[in-house]
N, C-alpha and C. Protein backbone atom coordinates (compact mmCIF):
# COMPACT_ATOMS: atom_id res chain seq x y z
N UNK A 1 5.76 -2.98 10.67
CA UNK A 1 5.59 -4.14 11.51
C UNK A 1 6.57 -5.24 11.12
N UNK A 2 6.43 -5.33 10.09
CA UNK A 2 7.52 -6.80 9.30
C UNK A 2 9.34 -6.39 9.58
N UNK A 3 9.49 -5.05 9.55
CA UNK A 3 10.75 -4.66 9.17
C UNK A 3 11.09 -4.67 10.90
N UNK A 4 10.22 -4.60 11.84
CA UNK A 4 10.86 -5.20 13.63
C UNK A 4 10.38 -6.33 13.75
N UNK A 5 9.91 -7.39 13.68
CA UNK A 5 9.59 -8.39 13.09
C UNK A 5 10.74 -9.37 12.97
N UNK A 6 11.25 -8.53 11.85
CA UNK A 6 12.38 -9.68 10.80
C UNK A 6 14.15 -8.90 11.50
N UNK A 7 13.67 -7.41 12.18
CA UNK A 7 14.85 -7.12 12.69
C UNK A 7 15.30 -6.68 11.61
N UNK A 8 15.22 -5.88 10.27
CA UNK A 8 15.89 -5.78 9.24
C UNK A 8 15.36 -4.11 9.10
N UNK A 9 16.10 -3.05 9.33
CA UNK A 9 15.55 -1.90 8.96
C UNK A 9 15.66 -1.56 7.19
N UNK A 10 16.33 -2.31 6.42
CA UNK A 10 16.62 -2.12 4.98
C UNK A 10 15.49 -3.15 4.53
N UNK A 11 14.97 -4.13 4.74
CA UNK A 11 14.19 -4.77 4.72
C UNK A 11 13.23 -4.09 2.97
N UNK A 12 12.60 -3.00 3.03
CA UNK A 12 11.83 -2.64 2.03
C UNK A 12 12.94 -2.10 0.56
N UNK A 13 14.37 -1.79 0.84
CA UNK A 13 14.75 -1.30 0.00
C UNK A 13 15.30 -2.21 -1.39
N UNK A 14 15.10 -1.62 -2.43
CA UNK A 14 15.37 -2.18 -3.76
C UNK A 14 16.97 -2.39 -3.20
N UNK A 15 17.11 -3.83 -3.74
CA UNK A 15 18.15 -4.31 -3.90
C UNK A 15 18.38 -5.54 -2.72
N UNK A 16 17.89 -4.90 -1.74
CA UNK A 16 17.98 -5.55 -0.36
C UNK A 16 16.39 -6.80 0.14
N UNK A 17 15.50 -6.24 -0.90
CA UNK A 17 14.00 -6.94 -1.26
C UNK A 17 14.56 -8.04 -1.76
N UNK A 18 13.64 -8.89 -2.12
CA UNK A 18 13.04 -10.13 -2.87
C UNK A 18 11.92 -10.17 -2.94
N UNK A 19 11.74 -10.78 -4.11
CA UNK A 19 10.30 -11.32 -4.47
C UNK A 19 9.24 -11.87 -3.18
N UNK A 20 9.83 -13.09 -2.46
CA UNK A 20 9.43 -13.78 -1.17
C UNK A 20 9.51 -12.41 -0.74
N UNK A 21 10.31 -12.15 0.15
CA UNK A 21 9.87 -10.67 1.50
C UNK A 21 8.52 -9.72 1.06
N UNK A 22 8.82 -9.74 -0.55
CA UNK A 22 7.78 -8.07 -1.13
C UNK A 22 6.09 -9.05 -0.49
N UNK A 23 5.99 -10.70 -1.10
CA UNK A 23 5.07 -10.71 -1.15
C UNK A 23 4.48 -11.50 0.36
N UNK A 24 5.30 -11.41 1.74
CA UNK A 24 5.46 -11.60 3.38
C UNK A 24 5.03 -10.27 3.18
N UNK A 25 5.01 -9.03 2.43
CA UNK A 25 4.35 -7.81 3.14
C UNK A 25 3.43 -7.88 3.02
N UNK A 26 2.46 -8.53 1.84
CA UNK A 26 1.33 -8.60 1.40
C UNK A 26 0.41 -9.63 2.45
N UNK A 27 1.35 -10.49 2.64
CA UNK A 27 0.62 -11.73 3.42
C UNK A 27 0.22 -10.92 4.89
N UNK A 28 1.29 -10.42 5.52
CA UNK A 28 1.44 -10.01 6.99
C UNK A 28 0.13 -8.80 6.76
N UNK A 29 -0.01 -7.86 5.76
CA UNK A 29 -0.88 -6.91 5.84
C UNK A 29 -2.06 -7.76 6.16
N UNK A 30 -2.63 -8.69 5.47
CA UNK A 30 -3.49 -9.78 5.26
C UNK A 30 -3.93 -9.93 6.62
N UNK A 31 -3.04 -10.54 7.27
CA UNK A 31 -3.01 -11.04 8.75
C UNK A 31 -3.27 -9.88 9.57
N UNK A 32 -2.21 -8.86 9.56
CA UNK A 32 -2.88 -7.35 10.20
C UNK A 32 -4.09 -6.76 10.28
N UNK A 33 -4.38 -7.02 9.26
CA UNK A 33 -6.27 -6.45 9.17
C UNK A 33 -7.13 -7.23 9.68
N UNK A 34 -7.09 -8.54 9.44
CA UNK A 34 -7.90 -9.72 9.86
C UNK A 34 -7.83 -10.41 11.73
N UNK A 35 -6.74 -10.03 12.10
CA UNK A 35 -6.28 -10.02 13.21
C UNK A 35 -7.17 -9.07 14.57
N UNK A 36 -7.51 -8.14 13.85
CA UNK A 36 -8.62 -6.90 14.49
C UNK A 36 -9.40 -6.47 14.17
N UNK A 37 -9.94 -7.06 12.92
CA UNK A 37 -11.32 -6.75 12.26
C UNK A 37 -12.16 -6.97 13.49
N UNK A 38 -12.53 -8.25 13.50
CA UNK A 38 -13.47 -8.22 14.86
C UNK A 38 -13.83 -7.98 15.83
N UNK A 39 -12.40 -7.09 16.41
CA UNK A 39 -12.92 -6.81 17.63
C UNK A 39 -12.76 -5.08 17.76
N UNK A 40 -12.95 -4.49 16.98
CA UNK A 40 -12.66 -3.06 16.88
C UNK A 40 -13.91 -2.63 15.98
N UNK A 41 -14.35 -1.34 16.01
CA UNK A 41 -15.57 -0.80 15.10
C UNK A 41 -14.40 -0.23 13.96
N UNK A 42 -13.39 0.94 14.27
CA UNK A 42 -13.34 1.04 12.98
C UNK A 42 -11.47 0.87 13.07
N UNK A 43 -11.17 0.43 11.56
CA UNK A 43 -9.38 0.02 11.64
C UNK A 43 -9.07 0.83 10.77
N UNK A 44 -8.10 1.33 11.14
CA UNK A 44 -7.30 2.17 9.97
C UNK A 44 -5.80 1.52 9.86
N UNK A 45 -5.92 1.81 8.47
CA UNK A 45 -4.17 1.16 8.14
C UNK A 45 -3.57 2.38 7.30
N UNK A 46 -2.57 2.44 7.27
CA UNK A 46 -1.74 3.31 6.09
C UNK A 46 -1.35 3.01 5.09
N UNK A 47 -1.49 1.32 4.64
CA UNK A 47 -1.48 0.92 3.60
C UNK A 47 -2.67 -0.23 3.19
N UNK A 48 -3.25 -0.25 1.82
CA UNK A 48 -3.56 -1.22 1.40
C UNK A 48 -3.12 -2.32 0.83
N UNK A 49 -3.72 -3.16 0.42
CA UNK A 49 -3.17 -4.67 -0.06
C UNK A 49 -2.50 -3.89 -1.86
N UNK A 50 -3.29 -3.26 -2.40
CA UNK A 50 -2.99 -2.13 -3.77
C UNK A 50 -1.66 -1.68 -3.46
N UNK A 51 -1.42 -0.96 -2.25
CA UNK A 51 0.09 -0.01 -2.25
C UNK A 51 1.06 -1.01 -2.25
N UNK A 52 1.06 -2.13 -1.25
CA UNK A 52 1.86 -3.35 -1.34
C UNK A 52 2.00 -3.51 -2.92
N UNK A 53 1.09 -3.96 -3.65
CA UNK A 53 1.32 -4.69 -5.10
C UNK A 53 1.75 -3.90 -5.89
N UNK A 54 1.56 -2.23 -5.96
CA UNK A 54 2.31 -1.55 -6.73
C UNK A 54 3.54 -1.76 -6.48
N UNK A 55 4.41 -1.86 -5.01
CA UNK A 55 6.50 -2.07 -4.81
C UNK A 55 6.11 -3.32 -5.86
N UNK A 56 5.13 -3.84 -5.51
CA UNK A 56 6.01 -5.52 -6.38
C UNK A 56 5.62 -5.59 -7.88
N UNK A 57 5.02 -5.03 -8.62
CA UNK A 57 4.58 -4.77 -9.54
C UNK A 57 6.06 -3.89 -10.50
N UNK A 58 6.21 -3.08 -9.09
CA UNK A 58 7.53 -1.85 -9.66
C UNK A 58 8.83 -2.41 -9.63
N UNK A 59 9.18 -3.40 -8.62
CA UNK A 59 10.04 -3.80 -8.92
C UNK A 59 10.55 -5.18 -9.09
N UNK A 60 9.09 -6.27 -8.49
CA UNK A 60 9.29 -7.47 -9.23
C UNK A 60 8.60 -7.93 -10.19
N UNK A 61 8.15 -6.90 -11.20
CA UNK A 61 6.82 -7.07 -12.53
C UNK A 61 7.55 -8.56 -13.48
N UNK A 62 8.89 -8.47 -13.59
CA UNK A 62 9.16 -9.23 -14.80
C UNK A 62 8.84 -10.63 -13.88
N UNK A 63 9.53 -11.09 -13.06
CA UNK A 63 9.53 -12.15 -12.36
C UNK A 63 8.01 -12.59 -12.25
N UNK A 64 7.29 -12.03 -12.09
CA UNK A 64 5.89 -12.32 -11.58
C UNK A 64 4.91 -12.69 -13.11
N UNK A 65 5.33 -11.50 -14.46
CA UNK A 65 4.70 -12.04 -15.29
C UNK A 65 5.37 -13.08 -15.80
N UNK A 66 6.38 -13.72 -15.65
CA UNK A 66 7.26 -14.79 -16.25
C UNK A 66 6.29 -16.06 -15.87
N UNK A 67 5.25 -16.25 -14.68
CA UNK A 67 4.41 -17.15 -14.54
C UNK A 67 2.90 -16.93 -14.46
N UNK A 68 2.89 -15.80 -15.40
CA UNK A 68 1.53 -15.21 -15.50
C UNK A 68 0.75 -15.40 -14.28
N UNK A 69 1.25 -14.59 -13.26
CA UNK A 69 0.78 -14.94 -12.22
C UNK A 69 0.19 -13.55 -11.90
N UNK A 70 -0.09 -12.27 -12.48
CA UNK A 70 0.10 -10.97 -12.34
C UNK A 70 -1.58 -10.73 -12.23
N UNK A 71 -2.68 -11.85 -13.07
CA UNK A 71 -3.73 -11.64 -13.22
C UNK A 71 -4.26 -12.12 -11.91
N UNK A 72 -3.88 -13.24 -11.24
CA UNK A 72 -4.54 -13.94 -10.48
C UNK A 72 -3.97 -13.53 -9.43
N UNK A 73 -3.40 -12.61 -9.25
CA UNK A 73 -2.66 -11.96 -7.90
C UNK A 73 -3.67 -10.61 -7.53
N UNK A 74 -3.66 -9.94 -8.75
CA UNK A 74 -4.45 -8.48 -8.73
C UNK A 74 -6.17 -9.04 -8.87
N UNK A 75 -6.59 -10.01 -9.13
CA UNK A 75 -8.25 -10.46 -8.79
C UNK A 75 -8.01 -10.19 -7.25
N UNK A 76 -6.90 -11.42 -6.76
CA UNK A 76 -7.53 -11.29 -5.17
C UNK A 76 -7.47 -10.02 -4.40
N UNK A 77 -6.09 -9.76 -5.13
CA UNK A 77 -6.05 -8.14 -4.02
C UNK A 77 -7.15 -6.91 -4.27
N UNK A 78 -7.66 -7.07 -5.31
CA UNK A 78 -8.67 -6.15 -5.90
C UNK A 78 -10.12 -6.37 -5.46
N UNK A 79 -10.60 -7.68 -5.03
CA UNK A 79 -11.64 -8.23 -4.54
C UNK A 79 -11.70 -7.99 -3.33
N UNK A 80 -10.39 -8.14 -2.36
CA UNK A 80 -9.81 -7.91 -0.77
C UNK A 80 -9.95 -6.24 -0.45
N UNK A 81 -9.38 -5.48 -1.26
CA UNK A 81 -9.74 -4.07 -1.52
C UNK A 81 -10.94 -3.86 -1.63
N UNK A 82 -11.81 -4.26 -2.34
CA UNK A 82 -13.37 -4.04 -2.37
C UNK A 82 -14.32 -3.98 -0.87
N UNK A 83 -13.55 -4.70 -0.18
CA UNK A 83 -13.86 -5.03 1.41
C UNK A 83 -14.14 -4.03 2.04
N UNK A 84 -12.74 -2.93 1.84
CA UNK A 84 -12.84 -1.92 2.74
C UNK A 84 -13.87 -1.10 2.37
N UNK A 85 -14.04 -0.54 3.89
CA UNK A 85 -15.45 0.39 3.83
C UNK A 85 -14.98 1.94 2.97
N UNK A 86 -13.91 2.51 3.53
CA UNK A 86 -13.19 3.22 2.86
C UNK A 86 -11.92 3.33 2.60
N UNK A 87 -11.30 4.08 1.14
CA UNK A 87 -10.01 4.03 0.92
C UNK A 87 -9.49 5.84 0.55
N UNK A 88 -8.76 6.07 1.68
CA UNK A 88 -8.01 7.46 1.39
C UNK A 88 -6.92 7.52 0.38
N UNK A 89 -7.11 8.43 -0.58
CA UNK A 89 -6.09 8.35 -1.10
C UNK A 89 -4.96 9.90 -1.34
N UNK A 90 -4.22 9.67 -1.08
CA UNK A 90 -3.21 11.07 -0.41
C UNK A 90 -2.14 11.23 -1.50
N UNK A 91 -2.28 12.47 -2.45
CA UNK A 91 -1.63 12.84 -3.77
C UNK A 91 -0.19 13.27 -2.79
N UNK A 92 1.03 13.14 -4.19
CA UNK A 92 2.21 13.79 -3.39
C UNK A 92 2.52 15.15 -3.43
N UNK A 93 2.47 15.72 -2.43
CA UNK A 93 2.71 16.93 -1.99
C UNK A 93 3.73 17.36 -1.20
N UNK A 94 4.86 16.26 -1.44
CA UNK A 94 6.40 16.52 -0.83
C UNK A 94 6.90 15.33 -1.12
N UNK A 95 8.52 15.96 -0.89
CA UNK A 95 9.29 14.73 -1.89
C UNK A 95 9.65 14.00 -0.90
N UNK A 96 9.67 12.53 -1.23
CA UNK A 96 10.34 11.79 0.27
C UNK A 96 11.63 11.71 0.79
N UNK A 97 11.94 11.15 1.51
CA UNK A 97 12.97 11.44 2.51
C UNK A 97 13.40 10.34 2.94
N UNK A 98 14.76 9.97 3.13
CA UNK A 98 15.60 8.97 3.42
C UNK A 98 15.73 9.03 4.43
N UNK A 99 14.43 8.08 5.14
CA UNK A 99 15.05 8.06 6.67
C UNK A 99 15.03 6.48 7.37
N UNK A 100 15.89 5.82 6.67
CA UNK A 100 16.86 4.65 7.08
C UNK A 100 15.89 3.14 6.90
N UNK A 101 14.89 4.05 6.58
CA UNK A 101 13.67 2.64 5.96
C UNK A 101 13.46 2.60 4.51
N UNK A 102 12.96 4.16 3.78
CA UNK A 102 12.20 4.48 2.87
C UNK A 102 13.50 4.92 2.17
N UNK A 103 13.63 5.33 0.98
CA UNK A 103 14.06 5.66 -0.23
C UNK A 103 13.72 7.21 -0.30
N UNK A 104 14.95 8.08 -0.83
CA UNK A 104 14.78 9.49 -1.23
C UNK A 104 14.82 9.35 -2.81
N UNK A 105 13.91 8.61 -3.50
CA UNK A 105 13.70 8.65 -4.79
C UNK A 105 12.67 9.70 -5.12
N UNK A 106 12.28 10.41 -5.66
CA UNK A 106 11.34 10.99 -6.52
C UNK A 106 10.86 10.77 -7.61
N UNK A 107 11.39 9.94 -8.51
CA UNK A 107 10.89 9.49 -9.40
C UNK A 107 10.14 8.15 -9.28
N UNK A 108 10.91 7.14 -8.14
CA UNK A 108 10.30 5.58 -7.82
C UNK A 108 8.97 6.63 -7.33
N UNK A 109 8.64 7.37 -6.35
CA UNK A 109 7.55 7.58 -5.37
C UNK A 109 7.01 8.16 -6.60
N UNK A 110 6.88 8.75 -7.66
CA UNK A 110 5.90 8.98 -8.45
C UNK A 110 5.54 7.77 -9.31
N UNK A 111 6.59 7.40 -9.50
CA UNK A 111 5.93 5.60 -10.15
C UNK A 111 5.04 4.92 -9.76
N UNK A 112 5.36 4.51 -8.33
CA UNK A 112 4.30 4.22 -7.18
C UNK A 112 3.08 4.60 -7.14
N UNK A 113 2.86 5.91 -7.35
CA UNK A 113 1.87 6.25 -7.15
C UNK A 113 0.86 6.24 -8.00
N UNK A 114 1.53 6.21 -9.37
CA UNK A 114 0.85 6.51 -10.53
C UNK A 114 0.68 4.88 -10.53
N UNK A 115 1.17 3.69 -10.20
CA UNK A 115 0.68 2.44 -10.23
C UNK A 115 -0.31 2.45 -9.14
N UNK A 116 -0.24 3.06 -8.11
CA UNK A 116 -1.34 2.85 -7.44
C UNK A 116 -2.97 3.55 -8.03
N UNK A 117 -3.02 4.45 -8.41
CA UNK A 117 -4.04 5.06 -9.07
C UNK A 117 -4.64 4.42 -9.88
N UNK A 118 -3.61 3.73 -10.55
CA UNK A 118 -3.80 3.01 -11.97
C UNK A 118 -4.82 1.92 -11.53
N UNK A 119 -4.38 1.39 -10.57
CA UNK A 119 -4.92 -0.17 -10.32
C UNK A 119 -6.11 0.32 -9.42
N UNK A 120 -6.41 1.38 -8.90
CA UNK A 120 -7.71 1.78 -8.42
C UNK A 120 -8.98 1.73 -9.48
N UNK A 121 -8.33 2.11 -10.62
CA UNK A 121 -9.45 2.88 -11.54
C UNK A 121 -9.40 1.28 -12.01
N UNK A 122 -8.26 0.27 -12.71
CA UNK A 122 -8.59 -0.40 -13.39
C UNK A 122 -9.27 -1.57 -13.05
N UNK A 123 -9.54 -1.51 -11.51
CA UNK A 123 -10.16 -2.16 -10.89
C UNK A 123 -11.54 -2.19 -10.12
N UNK A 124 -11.59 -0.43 -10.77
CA UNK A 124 -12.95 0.29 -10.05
C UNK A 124 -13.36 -0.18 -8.62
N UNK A 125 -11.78 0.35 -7.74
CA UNK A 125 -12.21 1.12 -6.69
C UNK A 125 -12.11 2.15 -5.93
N UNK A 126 -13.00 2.30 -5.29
CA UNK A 126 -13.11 3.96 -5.08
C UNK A 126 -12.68 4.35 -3.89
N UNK A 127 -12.11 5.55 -3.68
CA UNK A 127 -11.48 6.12 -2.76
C UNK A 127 -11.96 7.68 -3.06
N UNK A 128 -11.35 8.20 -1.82
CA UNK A 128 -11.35 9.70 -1.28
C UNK A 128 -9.94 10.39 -1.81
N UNK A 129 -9.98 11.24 -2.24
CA UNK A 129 -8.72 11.86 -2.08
C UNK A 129 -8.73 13.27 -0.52
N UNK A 130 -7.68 13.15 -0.48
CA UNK A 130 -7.36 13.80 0.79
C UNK A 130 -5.84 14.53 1.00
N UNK A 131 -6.13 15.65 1.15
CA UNK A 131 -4.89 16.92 0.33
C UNK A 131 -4.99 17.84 1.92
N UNK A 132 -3.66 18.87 1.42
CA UNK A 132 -3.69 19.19 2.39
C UNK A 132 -2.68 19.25 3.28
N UNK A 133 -2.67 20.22 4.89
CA UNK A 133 -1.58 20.13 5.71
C UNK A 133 -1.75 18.35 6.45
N UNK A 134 -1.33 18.08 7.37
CA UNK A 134 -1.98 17.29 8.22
C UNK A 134 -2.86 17.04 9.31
N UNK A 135 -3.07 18.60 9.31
CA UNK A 135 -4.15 19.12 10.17
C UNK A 135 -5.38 18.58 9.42
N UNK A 136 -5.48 19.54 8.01
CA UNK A 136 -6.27 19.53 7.01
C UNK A 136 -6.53 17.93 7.39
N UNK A 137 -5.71 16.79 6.27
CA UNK A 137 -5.84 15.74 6.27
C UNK A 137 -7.10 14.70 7.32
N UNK A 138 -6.31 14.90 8.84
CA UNK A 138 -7.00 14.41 9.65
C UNK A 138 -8.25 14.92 10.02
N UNK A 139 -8.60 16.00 9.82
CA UNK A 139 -10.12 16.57 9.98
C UNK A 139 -10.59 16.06 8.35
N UNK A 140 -10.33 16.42 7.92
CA UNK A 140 -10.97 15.21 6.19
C UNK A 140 -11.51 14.20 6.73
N UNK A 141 -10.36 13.11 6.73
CA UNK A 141 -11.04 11.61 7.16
C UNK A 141 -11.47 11.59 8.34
N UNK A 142 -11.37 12.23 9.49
CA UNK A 142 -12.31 12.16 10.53
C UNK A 142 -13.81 12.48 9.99
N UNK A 143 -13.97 13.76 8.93
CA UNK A 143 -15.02 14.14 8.91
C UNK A 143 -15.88 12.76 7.74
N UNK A 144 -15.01 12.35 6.55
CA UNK A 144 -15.18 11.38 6.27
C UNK A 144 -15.71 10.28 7.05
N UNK A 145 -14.81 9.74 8.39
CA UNK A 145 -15.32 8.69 8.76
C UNK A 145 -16.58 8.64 10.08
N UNK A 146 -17.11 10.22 9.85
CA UNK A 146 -18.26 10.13 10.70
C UNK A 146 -17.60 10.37 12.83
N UNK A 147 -16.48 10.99 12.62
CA UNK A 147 -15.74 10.63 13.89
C UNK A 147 -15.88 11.99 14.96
């Protein structure tokens, strides 16, 4: 949404980020959810406020603890996370792919991920895992979400 938005398809990539943009993703997710909470029964997103803070965690950690700001960032997003009714969480089971947004790293996308996990547990919240083709997948959380 942010990256047609701002008109910037590099928009998410290391180097081409900032601190400000990483944490406009966090805000805009904010606004995205809250925007249609009310008038919809159920919302699905593909990311949480967690996946956001792991990029910025991964790649703006120093900047952010330089104003010890790292504690009082992960209360709110961790409290905001608590919200949701449910959280899928989808192990990697293929390597990513450079397609003119995202990064063909394999090692960043396991970083990522392993920060995202991290901050689930250290925050005790709970999610689904959900494996699988994408067939698989979507009959999961359908069956998950009662659908």
């Amino acid at each position: 949404m942010i990256c047609e938005t701002v008109n910037d398809k590099e928009y998410f990539r290391r180097g081409k980020n900032s601190l400000l943009k990483q944490l406009l993703i966090l805000i805009g997710q904010l606004v995205f959810e809250e925007q249609y909470r009310s008038n919809i029964e159920i919302q699905i997103c593909d990311r949480t406020l967690i996946d956001h803070w792991a990029y910025t965690l991964s790649i703006f950690g120093s900047e952010i603890k330089e104003g010890n700001f790292t504690e009082i960032y992960e209360e709110f997003i961790s409290q905001h996370c608590k919200s949701y009714d449910k959280i899928f969480y989808i192990p990697i089971e293929f390597n990513p792919v450079d397609d003119g947004l995202r990064e063909q790293d394999e090692i960043f996308q396991s970083e990522i991920d392993s920060l995202i996990k991290n901050l689930y547990d250290k925050y005790n919240i709970k999610y689904e895992i959900v494996s699988g083709s994408l067939e698989k997948r979507c009959t999961t959380i359908l069956e998950s979400l009662s659908i």
